[in-house]
N, C-alpha and C. Protein backbone atom coordinates (compact mmCIF):
# COMPACT_ATOMS: atom_id res chain seq x y z
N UNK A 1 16.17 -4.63 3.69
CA UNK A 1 14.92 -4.01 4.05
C UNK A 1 15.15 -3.20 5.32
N UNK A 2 14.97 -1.65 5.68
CA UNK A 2 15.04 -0.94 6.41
C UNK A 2 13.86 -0.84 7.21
N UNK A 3 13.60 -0.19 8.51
CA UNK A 3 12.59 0.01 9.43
C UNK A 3 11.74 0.87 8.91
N UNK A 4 11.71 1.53 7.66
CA UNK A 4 11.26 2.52 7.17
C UNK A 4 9.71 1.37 6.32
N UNK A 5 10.71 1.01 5.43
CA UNK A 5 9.79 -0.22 5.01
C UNK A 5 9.29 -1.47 5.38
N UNK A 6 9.86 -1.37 6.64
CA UNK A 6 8.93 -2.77 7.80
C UNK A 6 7.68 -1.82 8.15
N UNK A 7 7.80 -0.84 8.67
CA UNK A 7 6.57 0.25 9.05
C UNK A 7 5.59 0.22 7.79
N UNK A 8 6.32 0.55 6.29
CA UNK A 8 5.24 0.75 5.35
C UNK A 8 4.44 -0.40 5.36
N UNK A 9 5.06 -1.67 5.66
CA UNK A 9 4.24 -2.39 5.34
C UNK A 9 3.66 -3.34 6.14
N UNK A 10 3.52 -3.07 7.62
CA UNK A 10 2.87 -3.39 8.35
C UNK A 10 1.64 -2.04 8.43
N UNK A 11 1.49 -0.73 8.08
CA UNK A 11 0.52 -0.23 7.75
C UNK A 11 -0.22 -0.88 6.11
N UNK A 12 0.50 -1.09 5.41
CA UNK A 12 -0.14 -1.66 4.06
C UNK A 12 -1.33 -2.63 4.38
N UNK A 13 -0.79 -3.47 5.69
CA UNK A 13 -1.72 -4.52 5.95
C UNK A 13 -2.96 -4.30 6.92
N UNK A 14 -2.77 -3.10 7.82
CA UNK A 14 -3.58 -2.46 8.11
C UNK A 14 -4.82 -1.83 7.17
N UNK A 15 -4.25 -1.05 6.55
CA UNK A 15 -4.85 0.35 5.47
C UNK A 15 -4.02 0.30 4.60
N UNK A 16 -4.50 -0.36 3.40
CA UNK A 16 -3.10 -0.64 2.37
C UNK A 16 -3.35 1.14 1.35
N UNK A 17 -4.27 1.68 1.39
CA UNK A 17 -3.86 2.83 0.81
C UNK A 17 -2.85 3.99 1.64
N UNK A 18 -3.25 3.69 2.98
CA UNK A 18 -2.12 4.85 3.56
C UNK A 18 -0.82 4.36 3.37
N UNK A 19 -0.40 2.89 3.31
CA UNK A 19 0.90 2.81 3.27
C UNK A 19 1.80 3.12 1.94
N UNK A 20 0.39 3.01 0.93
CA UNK A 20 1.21 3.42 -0.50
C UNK A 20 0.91 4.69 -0.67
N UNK A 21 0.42 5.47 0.18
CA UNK A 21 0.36 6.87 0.28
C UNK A 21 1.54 7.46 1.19
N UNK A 22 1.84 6.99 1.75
CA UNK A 22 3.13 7.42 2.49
C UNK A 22 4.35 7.56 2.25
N UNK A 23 4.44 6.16 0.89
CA UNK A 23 5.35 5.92 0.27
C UNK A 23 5.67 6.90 -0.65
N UNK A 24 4.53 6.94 -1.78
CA UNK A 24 4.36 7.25 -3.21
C UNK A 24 3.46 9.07 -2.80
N UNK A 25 3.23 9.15 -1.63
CA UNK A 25 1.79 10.27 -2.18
C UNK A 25 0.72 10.15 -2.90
N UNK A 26 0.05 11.06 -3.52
CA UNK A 26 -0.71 11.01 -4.53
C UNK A 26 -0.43 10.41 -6.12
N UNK A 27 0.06 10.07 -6.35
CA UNK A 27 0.33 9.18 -7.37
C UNK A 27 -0.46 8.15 -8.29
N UNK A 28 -0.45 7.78 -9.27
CA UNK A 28 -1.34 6.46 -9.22
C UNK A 28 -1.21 5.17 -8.73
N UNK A 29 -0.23 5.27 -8.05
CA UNK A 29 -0.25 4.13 -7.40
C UNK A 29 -0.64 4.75 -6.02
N UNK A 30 -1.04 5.14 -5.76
CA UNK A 30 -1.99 5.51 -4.59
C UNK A 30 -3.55 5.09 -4.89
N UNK A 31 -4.19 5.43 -6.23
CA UNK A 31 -5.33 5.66 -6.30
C UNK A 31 -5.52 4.10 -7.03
N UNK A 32 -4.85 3.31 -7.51
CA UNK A 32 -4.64 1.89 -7.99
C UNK A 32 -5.21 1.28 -6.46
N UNK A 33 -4.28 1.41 -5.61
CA UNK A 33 -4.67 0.66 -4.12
C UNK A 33 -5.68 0.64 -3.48
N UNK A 34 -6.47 2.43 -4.13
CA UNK A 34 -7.31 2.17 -3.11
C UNK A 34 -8.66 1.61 -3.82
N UNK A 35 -8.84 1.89 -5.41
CA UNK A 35 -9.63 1.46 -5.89
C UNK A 35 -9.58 -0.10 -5.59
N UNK A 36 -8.59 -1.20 -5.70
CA UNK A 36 -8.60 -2.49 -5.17
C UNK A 36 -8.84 -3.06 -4.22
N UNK A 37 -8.66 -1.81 -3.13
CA UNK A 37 -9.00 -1.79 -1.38
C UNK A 37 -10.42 -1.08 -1.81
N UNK A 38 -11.28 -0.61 -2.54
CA UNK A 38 -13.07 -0.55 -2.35
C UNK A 38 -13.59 -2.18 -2.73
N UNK A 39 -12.78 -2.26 -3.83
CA UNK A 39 -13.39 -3.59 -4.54
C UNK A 39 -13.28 -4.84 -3.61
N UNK A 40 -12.16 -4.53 -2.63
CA UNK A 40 -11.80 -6.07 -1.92
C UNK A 40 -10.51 -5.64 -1.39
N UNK A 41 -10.69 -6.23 -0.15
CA UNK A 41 -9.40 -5.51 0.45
C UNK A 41 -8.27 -6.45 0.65
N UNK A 42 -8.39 -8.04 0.29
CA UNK A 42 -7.07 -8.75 0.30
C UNK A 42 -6.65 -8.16 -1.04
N UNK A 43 -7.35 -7.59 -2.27
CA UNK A 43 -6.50 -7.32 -3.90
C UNK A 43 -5.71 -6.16 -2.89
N UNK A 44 -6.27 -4.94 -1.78
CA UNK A 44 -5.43 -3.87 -1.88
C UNK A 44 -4.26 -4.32 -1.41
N UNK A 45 -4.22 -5.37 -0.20
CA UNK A 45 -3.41 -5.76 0.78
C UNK A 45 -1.99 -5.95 -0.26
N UNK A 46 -2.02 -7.07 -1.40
CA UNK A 46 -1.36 -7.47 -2.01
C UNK A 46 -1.06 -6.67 -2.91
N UNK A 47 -1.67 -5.82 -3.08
CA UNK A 47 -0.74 -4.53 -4.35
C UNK A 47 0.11 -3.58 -3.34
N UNK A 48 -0.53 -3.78 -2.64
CA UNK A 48 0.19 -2.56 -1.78
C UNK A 48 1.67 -2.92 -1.26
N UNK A 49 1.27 -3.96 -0.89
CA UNK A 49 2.95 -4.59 -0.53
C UNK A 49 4.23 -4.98 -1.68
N UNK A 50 3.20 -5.54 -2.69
CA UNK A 50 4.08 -5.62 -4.01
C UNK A 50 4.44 -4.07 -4.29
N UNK A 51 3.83 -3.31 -4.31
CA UNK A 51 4.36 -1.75 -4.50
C UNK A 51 5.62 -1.35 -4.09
N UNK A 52 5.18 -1.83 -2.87
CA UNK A 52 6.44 -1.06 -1.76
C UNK A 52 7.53 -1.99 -1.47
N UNK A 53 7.30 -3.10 -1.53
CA UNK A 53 8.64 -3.74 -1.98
C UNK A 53 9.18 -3.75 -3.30
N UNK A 54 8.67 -3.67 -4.43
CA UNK A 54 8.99 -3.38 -5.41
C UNK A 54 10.51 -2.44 -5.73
C-alpha cells in the first residue's frame, strides 16, 4: 500500500465520494458512492474503501 492510497483513503473516510472520485473520476463507481453516501454515510464509507483497495 503506497502514500497515494493511505491519502485516498483517509479522504474516503472523510468524504467517501471525493476519494473514489480522485481515484476513479467520474465513473460509476463514483456515482455508486455517492448515492450510498445520500442514503447513509457508513454504506459510502465502506464502499469507498472496498473500492480503492480493491
Amino acid at each position: 500500500m503506497g502514500t497515494a492510497t493511505f491519502v485516498d483513503i483517509i479522504l474516503s473516510i472523510l468524504l467517501p465520494p471525493l476519494g473514489v472520485f480522485l481515484k476513479f473520476g467520474l465513473e460509476v463507481e463514483f456515482w455508486i458512492c455517492l448515492v450510498l453516501t445520500l442514503f447513509g454515510y457508513l454504506p459510502g464509507i465502506i464502499y469507498a474503501i472496498y473500492i480503492i483497495t480493491k
